[in-house]
N, C-alpha and C. Protein backbone atom coordinates (compact mmCIF):
# COMPACT_ATOMS: atom_id res chain seq x y z
N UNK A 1 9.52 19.85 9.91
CA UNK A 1 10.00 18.53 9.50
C UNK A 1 9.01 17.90 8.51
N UNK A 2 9.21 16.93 7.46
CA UNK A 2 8.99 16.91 6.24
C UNK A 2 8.43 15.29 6.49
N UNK A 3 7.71 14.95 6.85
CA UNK A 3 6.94 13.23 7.37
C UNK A 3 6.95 12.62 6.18
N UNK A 4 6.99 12.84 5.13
CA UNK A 4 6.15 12.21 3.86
C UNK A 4 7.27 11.24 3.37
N UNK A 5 6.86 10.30 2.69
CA UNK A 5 7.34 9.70 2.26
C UNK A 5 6.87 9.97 0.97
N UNK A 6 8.27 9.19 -0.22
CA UNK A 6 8.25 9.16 -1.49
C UNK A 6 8.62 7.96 -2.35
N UNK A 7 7.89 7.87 -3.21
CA UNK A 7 8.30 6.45 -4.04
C UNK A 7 8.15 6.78 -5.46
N UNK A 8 8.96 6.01 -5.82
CA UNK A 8 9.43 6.04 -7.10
C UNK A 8 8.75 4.55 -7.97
N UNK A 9 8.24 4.61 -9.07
CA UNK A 9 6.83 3.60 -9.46
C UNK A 9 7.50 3.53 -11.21
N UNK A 10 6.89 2.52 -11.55
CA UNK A 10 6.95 2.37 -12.62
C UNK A 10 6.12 2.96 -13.70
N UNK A 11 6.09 3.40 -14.55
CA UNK A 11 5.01 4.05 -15.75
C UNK A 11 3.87 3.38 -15.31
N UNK A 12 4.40 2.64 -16.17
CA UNK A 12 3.02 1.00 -16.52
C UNK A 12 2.31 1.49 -15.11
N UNK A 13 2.36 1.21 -14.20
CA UNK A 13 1.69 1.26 -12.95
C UNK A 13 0.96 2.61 -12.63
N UNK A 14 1.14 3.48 -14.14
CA UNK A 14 0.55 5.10 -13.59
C UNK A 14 -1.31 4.28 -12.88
N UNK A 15 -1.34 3.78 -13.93
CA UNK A 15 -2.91 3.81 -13.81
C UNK A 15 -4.04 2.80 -12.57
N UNK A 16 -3.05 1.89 -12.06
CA UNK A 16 -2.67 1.56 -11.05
C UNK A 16 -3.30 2.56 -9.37
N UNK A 17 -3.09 3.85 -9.55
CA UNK A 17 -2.56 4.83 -8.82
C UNK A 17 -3.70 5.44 -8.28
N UNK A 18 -4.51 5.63 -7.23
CA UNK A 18 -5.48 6.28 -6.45
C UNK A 18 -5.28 7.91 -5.88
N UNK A 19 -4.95 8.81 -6.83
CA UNK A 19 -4.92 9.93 -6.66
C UNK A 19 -5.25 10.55 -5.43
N UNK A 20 -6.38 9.81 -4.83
CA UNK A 20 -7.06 10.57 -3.55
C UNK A 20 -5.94 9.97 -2.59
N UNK A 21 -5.52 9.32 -2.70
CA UNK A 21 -4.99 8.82 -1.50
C UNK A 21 -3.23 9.37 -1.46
N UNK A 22 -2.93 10.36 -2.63
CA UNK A 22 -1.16 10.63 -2.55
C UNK A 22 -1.64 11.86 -2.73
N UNK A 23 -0.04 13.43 -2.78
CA UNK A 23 -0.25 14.24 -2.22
C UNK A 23 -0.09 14.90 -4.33
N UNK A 24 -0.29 13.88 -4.70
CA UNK A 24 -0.12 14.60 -6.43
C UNK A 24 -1.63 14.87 -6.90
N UNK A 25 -1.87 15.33 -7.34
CA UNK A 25 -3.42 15.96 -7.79
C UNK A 25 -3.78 15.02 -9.31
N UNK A 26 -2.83 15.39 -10.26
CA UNK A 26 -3.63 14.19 -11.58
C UNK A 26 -2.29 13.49 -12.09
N UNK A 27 -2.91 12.57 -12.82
CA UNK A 27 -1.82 11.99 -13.63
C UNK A 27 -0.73 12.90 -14.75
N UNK A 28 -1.09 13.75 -15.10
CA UNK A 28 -0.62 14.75 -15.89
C UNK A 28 0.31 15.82 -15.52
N UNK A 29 0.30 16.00 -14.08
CA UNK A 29 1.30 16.74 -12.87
C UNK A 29 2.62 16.10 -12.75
N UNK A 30 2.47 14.60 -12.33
CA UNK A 30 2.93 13.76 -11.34
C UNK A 30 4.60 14.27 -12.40
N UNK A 31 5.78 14.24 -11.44
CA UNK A 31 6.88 14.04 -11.70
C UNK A 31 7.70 13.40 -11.84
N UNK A 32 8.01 12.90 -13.74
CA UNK A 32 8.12 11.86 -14.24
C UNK A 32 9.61 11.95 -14.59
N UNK A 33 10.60 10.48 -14.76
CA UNK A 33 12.04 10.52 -14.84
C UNK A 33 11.90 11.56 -16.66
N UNK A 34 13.53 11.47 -16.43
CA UNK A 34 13.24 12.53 -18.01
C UNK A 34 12.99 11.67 -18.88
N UNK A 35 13.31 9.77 -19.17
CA UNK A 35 13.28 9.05 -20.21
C UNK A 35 11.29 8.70 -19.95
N UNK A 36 10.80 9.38 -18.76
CA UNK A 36 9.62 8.78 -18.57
C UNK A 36 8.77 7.65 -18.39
N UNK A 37 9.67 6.61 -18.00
CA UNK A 37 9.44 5.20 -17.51
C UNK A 37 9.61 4.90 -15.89
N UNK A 38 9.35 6.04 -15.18
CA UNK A 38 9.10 6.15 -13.68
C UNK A 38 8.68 7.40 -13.53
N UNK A 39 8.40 7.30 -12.65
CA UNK A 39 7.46 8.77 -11.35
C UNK A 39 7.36 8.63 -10.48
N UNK A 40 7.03 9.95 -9.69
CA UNK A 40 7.13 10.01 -8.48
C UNK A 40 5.85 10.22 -7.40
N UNK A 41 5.71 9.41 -6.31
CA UNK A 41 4.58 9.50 -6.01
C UNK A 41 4.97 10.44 -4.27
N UNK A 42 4.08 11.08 -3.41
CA UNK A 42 4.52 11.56 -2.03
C UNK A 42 3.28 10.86 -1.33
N UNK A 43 3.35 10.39 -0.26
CA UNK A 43 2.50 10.37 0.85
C UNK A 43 2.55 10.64 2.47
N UNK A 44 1.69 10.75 3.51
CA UNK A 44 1.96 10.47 4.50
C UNK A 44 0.57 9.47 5.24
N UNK A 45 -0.10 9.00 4.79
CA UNK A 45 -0.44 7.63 5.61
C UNK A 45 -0.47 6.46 3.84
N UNK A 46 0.05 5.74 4.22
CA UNK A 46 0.56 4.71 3.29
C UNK A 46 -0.82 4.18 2.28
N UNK A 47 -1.15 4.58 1.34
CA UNK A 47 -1.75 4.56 0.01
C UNK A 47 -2.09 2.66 0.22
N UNK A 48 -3.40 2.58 -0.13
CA UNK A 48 -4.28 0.78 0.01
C UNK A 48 -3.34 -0.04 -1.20
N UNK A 49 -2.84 0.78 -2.61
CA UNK A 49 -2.66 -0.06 -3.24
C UNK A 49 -1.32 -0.04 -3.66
N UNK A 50 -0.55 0.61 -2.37
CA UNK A 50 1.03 -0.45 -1.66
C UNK A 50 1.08 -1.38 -0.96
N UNK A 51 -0.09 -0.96 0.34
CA UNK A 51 -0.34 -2.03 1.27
C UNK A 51 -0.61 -3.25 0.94
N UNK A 52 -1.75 -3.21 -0.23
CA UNK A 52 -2.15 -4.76 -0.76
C UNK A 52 -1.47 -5.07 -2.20
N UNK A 53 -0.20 -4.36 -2.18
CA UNK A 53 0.54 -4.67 -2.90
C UNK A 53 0.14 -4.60 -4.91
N UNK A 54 -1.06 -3.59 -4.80
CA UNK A 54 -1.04 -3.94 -6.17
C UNK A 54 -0.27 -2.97 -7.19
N UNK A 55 0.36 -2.22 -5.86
CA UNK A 55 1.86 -1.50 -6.60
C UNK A 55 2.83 -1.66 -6.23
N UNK A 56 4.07 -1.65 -6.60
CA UNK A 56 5.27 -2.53 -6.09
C UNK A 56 5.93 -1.51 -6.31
N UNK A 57 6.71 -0.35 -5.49
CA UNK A 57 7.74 0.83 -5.50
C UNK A 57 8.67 -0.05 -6.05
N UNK A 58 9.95 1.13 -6.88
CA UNK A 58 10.64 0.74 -7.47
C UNK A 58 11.87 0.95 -6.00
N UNK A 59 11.53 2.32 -5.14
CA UNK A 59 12.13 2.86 -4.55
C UNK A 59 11.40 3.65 -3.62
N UNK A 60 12.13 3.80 -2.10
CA UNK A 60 11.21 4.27 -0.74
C UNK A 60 12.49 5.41 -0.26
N UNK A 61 11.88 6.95 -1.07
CA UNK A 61 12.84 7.61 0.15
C UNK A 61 12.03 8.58 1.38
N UNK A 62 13.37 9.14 1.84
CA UNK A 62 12.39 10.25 2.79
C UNK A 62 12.51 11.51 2.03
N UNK A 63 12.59 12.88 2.71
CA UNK A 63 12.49 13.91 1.68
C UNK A 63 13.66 14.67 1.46
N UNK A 64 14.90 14.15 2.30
CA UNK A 64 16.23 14.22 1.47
C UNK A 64 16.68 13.99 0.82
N UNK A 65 16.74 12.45 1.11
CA UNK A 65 16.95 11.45 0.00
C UNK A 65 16.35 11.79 -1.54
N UNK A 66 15.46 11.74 -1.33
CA UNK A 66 14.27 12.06 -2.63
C UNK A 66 15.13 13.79 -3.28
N UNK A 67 15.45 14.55 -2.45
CA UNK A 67 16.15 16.02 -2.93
C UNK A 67 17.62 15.21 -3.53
N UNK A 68 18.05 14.44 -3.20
CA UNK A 68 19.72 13.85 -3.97
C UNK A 68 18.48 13.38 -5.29
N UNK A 69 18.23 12.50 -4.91
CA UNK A 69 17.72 11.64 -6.18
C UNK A 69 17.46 12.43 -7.69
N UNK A 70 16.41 13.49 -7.22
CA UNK A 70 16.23 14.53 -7.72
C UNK A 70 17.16 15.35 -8.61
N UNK A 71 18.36 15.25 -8.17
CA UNK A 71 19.73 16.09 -9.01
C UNK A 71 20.26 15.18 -9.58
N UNK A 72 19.90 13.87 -9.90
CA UNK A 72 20.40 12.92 -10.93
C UNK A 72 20.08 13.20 -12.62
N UNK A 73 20.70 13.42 -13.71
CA UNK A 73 20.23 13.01 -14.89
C UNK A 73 19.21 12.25 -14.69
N UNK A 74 18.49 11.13 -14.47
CA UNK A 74 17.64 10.31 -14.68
C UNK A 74 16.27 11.19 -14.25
N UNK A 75 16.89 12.09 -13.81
CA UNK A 75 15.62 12.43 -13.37
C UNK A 75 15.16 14.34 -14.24
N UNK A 76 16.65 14.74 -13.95
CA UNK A 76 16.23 16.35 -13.97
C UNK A 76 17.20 16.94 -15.57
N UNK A 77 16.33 17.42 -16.34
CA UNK A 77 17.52 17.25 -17.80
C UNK A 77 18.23 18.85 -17.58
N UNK A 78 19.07 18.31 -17.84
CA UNK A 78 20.77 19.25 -17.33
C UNK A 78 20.18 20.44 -18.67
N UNK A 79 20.27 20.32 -19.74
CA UNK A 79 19.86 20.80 -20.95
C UNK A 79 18.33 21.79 -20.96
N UNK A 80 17.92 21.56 -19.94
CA UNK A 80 16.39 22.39 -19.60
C UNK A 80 16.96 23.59 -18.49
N UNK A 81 17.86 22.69 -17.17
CA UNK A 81 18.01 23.28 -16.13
C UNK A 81 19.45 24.77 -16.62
N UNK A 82 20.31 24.69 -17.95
CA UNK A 82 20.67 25.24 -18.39
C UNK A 82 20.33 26.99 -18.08
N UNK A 83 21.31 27.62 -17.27
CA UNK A 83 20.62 28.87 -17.39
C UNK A 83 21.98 29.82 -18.50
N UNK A 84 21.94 31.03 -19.28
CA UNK A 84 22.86 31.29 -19.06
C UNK A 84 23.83 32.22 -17.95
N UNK A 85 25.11 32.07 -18.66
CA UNK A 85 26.12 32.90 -17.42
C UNK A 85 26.25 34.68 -17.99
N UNK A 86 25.47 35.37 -17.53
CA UNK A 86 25.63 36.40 -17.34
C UNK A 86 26.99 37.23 -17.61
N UNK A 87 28.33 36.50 -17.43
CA UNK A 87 29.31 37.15 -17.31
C UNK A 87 29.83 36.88 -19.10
């Protein structure tokens, strides 16, 4: 079972972001919408600078949720994920 939680953040707010404390390693990893004006952050004990609010999620899922979200255009470009058909 999959504990973590996920949030969805605004750009602007990359820098904002305490690396040590989420399960993404650098700013340069992190998994960003395709227009790139959000990303995605994972945790499982809740990060100081949600708690004291000096980041404001755009969005709180669990790790299903976050797998739908994931198959949206906004997020995953149809045009990359393109394979061809063999037949």
């Amino acid at each position: 079972m999959n504990n973590r939680i996920y949030n969805t953040i605004s750009i602007e707010d990359l820098d904002k972001i305490d690396l040590t404390q989420i399960k993404e390693t650098s700013a340069e990893t992190i998994r960003k919408s395709v227009d790139e004006t959000q990303f995605i952050i994972k945790w499982e004990t809740q990060p100081s600078f949600l708690t004291d609010e000096t980041v404001t999620p755009l969005g709180t899922y669990n790790h299903e949720e976050i797998l739908i979200l994931l198959e949206t255009d906004f997020w995953t470009d149809e045009e990359i994920m393109l394979v061809d058909d063999p037949e």
